[in-house]
N, C-alpha and C. Protein backbone atom coordinates (compact mmCIF):
# COMPACT_ATOMS: atom_id res chain seq x y z
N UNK A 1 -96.85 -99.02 -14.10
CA UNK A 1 -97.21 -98.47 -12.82
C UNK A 1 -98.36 -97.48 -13.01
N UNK A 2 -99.35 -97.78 -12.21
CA UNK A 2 -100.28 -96.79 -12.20
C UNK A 2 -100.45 -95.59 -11.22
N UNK A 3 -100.93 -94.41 -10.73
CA UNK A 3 -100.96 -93.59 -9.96
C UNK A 3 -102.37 -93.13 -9.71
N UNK A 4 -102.65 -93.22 -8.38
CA UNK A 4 -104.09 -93.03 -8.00
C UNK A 4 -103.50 -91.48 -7.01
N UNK A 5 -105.23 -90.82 -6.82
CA UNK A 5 -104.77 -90.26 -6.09
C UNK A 5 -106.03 -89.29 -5.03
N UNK A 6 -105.97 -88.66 -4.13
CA UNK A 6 -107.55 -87.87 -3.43
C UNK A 6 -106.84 -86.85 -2.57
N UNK A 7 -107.32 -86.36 -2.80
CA UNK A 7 -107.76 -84.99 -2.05
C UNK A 7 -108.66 -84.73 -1.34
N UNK A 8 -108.85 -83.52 -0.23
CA UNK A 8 -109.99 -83.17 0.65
C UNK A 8 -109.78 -81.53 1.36
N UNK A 9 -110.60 -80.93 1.61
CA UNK A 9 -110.27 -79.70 2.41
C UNK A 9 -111.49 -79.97 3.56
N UNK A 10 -111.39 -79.45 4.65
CA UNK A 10 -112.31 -79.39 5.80
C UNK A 10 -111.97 -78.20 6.54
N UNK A 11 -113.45 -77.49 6.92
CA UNK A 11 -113.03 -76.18 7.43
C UNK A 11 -112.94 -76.30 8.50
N UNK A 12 -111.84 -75.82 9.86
CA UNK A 12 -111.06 -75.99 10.89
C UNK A 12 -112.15 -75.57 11.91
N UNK A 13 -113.16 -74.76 11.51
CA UNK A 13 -114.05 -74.27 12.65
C UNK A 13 -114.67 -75.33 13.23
N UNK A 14 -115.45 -76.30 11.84
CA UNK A 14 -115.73 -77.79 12.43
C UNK A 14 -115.29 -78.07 13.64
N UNK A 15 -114.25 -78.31 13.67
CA UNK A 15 -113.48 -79.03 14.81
C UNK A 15 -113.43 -77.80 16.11
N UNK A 16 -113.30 -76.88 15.73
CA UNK A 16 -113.18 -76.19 16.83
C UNK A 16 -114.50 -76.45 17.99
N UNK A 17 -115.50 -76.13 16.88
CA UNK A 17 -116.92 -76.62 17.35
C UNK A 17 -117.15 -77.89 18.27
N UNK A 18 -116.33 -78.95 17.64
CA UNK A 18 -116.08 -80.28 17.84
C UNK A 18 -115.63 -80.09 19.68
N UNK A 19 -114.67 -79.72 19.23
CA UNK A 19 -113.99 -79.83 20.72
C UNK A 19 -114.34 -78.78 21.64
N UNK A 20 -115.13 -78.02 21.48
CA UNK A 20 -115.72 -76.97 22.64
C UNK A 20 -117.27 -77.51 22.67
N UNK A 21 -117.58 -78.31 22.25
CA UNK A 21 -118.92 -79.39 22.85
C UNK A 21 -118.33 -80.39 23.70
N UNK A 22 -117.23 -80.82 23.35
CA UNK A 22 -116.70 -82.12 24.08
C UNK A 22 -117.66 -83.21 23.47
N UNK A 23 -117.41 -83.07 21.89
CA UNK A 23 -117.76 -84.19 21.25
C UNK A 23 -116.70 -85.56 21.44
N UNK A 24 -116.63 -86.39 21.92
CA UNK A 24 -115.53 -87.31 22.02
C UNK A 24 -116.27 -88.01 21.82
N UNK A 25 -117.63 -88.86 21.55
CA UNK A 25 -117.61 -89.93 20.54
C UNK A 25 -116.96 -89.75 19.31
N UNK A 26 -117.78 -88.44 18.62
CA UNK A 26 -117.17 -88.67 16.96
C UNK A 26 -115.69 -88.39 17.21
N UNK A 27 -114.72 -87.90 18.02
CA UNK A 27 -113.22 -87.57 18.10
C UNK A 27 -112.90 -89.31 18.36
N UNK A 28 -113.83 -90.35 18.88
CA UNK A 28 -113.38 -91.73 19.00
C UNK A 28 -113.32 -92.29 17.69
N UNK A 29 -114.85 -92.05 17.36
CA UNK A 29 -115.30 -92.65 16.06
C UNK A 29 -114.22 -92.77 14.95
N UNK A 30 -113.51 -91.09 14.96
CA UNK A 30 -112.76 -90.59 13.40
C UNK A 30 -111.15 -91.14 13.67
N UNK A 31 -110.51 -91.33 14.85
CA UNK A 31 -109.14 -90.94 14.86
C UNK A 31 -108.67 -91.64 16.18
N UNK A 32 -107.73 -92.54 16.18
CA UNK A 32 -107.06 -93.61 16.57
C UNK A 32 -106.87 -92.98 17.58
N UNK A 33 -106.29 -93.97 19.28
CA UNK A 33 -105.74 -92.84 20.35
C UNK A 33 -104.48 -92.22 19.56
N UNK A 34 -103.56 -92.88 18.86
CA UNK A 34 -102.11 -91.71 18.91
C UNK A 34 -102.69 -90.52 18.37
N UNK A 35 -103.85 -90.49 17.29
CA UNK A 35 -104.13 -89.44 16.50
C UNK A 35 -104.49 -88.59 17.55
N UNK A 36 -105.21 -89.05 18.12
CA UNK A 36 -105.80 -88.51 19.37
C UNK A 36 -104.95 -87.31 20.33
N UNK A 37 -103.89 -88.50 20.95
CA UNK A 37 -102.77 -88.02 21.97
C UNK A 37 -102.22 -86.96 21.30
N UNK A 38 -101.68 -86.81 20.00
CA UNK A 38 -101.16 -86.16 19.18
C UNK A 38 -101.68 -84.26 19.08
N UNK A 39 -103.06 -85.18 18.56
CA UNK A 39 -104.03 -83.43 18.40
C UNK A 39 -104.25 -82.77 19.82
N UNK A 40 -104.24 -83.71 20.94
CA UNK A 40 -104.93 -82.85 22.33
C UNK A 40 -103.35 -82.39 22.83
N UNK A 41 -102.15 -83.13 22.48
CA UNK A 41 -101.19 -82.32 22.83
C UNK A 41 -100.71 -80.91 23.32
N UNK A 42 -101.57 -79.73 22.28
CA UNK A 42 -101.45 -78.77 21.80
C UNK A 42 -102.40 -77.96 22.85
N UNK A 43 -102.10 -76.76 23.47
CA UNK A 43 -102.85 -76.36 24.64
C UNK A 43 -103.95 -75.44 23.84
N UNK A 44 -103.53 -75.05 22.70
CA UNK A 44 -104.45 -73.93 22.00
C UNK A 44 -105.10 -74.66 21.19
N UNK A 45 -106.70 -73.94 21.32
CA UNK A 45 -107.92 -74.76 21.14
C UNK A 45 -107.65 -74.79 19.26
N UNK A 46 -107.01 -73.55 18.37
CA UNK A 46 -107.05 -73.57 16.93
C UNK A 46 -106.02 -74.30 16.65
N UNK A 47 -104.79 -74.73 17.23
CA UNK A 47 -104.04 -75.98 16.92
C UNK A 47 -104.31 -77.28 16.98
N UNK A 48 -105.27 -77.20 18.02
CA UNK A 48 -105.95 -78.86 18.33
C UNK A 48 -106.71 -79.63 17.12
N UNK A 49 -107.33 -78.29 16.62
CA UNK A 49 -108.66 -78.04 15.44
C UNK A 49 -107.89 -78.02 14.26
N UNK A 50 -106.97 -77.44 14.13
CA UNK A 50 -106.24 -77.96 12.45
C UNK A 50 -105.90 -79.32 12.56
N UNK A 51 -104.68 -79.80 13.42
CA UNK A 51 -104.34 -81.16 13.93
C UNK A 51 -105.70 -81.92 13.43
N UNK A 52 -106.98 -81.80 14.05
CA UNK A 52 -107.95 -83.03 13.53
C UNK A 52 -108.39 -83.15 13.05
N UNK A 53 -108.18 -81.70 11.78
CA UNK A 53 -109.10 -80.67 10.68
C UNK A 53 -108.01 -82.11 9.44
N UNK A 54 -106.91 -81.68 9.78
CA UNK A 54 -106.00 -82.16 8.57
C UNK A 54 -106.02 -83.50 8.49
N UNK A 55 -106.07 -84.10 9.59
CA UNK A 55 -106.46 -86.01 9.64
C UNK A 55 -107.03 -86.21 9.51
N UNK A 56 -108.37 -85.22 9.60
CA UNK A 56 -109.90 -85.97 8.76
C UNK A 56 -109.32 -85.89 7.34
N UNK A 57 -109.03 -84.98 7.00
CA UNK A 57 -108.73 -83.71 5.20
C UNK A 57 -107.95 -85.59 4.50
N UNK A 58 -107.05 -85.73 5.38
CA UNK A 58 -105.70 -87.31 5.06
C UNK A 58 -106.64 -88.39 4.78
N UNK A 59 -107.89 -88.76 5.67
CA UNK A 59 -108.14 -89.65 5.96
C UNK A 59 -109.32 -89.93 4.39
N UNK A 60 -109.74 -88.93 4.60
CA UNK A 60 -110.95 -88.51 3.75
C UNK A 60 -110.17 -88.68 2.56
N UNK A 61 -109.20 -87.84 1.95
CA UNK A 61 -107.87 -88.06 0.99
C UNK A 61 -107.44 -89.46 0.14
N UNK A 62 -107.24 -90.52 1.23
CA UNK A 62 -106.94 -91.74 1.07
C UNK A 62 -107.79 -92.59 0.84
N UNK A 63 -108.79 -92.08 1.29
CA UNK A 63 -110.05 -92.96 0.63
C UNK A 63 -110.34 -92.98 -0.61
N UNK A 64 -110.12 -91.62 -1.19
CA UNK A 64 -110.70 -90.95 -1.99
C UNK A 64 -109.39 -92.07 -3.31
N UNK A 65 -108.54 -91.61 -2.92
CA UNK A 65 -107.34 -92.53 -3.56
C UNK A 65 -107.64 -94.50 -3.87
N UNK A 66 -108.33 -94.96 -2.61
CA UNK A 66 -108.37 -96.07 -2.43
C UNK A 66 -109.37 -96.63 -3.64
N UNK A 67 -110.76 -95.57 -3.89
CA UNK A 67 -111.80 -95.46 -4.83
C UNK A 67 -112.90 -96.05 -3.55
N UNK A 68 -112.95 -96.21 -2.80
CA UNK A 68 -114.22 -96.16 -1.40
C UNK A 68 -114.53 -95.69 -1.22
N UNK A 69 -114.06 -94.92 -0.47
CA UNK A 69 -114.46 -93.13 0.13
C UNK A 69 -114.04 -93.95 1.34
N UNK A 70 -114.27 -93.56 2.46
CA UNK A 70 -114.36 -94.00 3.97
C UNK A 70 -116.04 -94.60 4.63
N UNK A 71 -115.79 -95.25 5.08
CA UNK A 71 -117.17 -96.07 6.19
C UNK A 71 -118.07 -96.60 5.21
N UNK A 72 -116.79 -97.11 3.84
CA UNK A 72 -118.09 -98.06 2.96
C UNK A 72 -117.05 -99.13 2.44
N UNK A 73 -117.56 -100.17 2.04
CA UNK A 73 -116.67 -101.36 1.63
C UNK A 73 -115.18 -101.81 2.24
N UNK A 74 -116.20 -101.74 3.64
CA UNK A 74 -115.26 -102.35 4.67
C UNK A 74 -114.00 -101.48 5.20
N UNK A 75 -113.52 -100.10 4.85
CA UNK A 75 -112.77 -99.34 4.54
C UNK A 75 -113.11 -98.43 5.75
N UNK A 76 -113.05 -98.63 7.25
CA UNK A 76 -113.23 -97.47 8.45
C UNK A 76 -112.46 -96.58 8.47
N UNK A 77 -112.97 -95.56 9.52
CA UNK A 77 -111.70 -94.26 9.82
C UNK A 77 -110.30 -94.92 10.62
N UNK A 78 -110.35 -95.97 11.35
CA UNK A 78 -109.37 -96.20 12.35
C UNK A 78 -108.54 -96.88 11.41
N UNK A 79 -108.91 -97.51 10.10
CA UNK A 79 -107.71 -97.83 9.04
C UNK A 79 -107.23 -97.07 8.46
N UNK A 80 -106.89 -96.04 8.49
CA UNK A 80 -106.04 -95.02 7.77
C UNK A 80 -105.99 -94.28 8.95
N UNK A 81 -104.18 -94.14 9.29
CA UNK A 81 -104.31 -93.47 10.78
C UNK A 81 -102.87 -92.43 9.99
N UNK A 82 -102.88 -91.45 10.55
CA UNK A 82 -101.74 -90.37 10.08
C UNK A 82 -100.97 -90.39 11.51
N UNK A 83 -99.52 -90.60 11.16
CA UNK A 83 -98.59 -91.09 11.23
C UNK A 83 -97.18 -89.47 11.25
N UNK A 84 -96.46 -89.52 12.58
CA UNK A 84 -95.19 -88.73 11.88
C UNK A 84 -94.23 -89.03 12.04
N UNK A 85 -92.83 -88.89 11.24
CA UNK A 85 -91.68 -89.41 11.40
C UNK A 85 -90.74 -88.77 12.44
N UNK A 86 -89.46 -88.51 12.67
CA UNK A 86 -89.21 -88.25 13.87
C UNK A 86 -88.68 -86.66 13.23
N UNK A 87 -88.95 -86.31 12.02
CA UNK A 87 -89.19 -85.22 11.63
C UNK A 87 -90.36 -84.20 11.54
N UNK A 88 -91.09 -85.11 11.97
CA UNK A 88 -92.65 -84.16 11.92
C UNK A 88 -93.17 -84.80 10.60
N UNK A 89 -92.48 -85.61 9.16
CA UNK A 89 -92.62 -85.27 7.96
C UNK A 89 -94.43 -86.41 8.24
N UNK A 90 -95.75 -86.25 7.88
CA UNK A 90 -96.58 -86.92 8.02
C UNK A 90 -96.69 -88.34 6.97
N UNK A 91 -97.27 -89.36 7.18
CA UNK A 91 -97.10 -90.47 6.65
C UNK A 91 -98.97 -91.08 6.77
N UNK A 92 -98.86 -92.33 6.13
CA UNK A 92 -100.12 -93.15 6.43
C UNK A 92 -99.75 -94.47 7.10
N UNK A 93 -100.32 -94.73 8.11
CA UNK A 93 -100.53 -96.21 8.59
C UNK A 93 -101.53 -96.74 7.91
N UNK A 94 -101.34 -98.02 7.04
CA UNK A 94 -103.06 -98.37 7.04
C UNK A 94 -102.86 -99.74 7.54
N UNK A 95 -104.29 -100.30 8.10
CA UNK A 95 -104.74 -101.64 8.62
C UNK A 95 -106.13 -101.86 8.20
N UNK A 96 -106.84 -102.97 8.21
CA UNK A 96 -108.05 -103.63 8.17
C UNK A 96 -108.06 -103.40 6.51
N UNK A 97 -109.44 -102.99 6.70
CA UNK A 97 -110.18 -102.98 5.25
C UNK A 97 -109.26 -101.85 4.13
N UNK A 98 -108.72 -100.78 4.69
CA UNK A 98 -107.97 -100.29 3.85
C UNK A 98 -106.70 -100.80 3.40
N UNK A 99 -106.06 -101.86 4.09
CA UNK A 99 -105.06 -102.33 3.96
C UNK A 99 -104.83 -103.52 2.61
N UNK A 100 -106.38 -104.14 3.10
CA UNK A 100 -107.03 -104.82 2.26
C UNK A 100 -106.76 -104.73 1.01
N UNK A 101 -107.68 -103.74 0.66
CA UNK A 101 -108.13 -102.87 -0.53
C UNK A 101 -106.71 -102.64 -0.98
N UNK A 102 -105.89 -102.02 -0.79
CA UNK A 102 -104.68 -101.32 -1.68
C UNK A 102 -103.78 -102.68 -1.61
N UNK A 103 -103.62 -103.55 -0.96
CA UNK A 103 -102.92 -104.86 -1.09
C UNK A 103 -103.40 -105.78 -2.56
N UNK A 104 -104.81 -105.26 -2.37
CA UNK A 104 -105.73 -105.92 -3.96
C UNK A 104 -105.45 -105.38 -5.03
N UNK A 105 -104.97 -103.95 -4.39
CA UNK A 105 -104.97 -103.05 -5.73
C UNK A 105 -103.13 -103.12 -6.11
N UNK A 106 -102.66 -103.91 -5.52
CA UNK A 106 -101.13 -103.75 -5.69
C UNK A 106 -100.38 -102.36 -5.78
N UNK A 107 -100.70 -101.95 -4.37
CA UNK A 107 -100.26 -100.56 -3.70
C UNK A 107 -98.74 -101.20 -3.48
N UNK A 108 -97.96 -100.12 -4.07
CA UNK A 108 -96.48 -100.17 -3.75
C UNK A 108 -96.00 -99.20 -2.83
N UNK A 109 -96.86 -98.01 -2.66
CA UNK A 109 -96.33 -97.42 -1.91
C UNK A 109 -97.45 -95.80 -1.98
N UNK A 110 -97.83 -95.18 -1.05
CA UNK A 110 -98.37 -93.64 -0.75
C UNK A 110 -97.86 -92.99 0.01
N UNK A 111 -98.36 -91.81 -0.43
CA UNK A 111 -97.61 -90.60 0.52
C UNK A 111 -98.99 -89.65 0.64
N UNK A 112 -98.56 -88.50 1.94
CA UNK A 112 -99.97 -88.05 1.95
C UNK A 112 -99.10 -86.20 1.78
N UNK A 113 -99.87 -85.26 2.34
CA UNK A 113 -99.24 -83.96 2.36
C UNK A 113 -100.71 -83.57 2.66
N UNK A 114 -100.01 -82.29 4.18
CA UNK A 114 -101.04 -82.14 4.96
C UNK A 114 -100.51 -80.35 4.77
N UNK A 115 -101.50 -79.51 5.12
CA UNK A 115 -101.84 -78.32 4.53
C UNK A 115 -102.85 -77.72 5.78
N UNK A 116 -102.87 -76.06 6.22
CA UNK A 116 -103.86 -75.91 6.87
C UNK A 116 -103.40 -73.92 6.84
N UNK A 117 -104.58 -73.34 6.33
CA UNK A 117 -104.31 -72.11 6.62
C UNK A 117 -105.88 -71.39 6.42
N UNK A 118 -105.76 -70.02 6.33
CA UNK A 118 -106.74 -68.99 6.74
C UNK A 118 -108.28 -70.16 7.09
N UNK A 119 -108.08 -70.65 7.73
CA UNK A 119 -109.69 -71.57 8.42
C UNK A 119 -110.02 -72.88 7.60
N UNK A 120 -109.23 -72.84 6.94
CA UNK A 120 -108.85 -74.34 6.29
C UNK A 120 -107.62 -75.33 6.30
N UNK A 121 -108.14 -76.91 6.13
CA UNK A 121 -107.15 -77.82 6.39
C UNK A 121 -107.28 -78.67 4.95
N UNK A 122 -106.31 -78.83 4.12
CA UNK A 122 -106.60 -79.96 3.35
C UNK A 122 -105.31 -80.60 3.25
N UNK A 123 -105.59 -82.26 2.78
CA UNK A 123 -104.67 -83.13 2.90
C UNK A 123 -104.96 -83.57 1.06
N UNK A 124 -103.51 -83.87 0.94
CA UNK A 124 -103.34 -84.71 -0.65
C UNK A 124 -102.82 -85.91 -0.68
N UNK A 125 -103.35 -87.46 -1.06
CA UNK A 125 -102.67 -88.44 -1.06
C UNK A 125 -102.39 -88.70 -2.75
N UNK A 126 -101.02 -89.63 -2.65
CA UNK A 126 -100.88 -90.24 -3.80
C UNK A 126 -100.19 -91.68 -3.76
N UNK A 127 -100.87 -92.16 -4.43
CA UNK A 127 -100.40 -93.93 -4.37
C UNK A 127 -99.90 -94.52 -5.93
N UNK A 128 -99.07 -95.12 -5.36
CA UNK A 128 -98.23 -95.68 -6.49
C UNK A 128 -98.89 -97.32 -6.73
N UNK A 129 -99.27 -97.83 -8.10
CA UNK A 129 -100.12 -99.35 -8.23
C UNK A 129 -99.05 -99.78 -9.02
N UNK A 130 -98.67 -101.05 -8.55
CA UNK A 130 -97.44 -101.78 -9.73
C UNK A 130 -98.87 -102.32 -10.45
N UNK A 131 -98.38 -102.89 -11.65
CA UNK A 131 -99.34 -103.18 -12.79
C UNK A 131 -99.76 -104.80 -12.60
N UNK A 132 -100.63 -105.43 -11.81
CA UNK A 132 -100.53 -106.36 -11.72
C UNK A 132 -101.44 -107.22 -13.28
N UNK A 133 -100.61 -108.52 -13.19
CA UNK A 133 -100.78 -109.11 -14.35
C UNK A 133 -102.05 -110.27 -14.40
């Protein structure tokens, strides 16, 4: 078994910025509607901004894990979508090109861990590779 893995931090002001322009292309571009529904939930503008601070931090994370990065080798933002259980505990959906990719890579299984304090958000993924023969 092999273990891959990425990391990311993104500073939360970004987003704050983000959403007091009423940027909503790039909020289309980066993050699925649930991600979406999820982050605008929140009535306060610095909760909204960690919320989309930390799903970029995941998204960016998993790429980083995948060995792509994001928006190259077929590998978009809307394939890696962050996900919560009915605990809050956060997870990864993936589809398309990322799904791809870690299906090639004989992904058995990832986990992510999402993080956000004094004006920062970072996310940690780790993926488990059975050893294919």
């Amino acid at each position: 078994m092999d273990v891959r893995c990425g990391i990311d931090i993104v500073d939360v002001s970004r987003f704050v910025k983000i959403i007091e322009d009423g940027n909503t292309p790039f909020i289309n571009k980066c993050f699925t509607e649930d991600e979406i529904k999820y982050c605008e939930s929140s009535k306060d503008l610095n909760k909204k901004a960690e919320r989309y601070a930390a799903r970029y931090a995941a998204k960016e994370a998993v790429g980083k894990a995948i060995g792509t990065g994001l928006m190259s080798e077929g590998v978009g933002m809307h394939d890696i979508e962050v996900i919560k259980d009915n605990r809050g505990t956060p997870s990864v959906r993936l589809s398309g090109g990322a799904l791809t990719h870690t299906g090639n890579m004989g992904m058995s299984s990832i986990s992510i861990s999402l993080s956000h304090d004094g004006g920062m958000a970072a996310a940690y993924c780790v993926m488990l590779l059975e050893n294919k023969e």
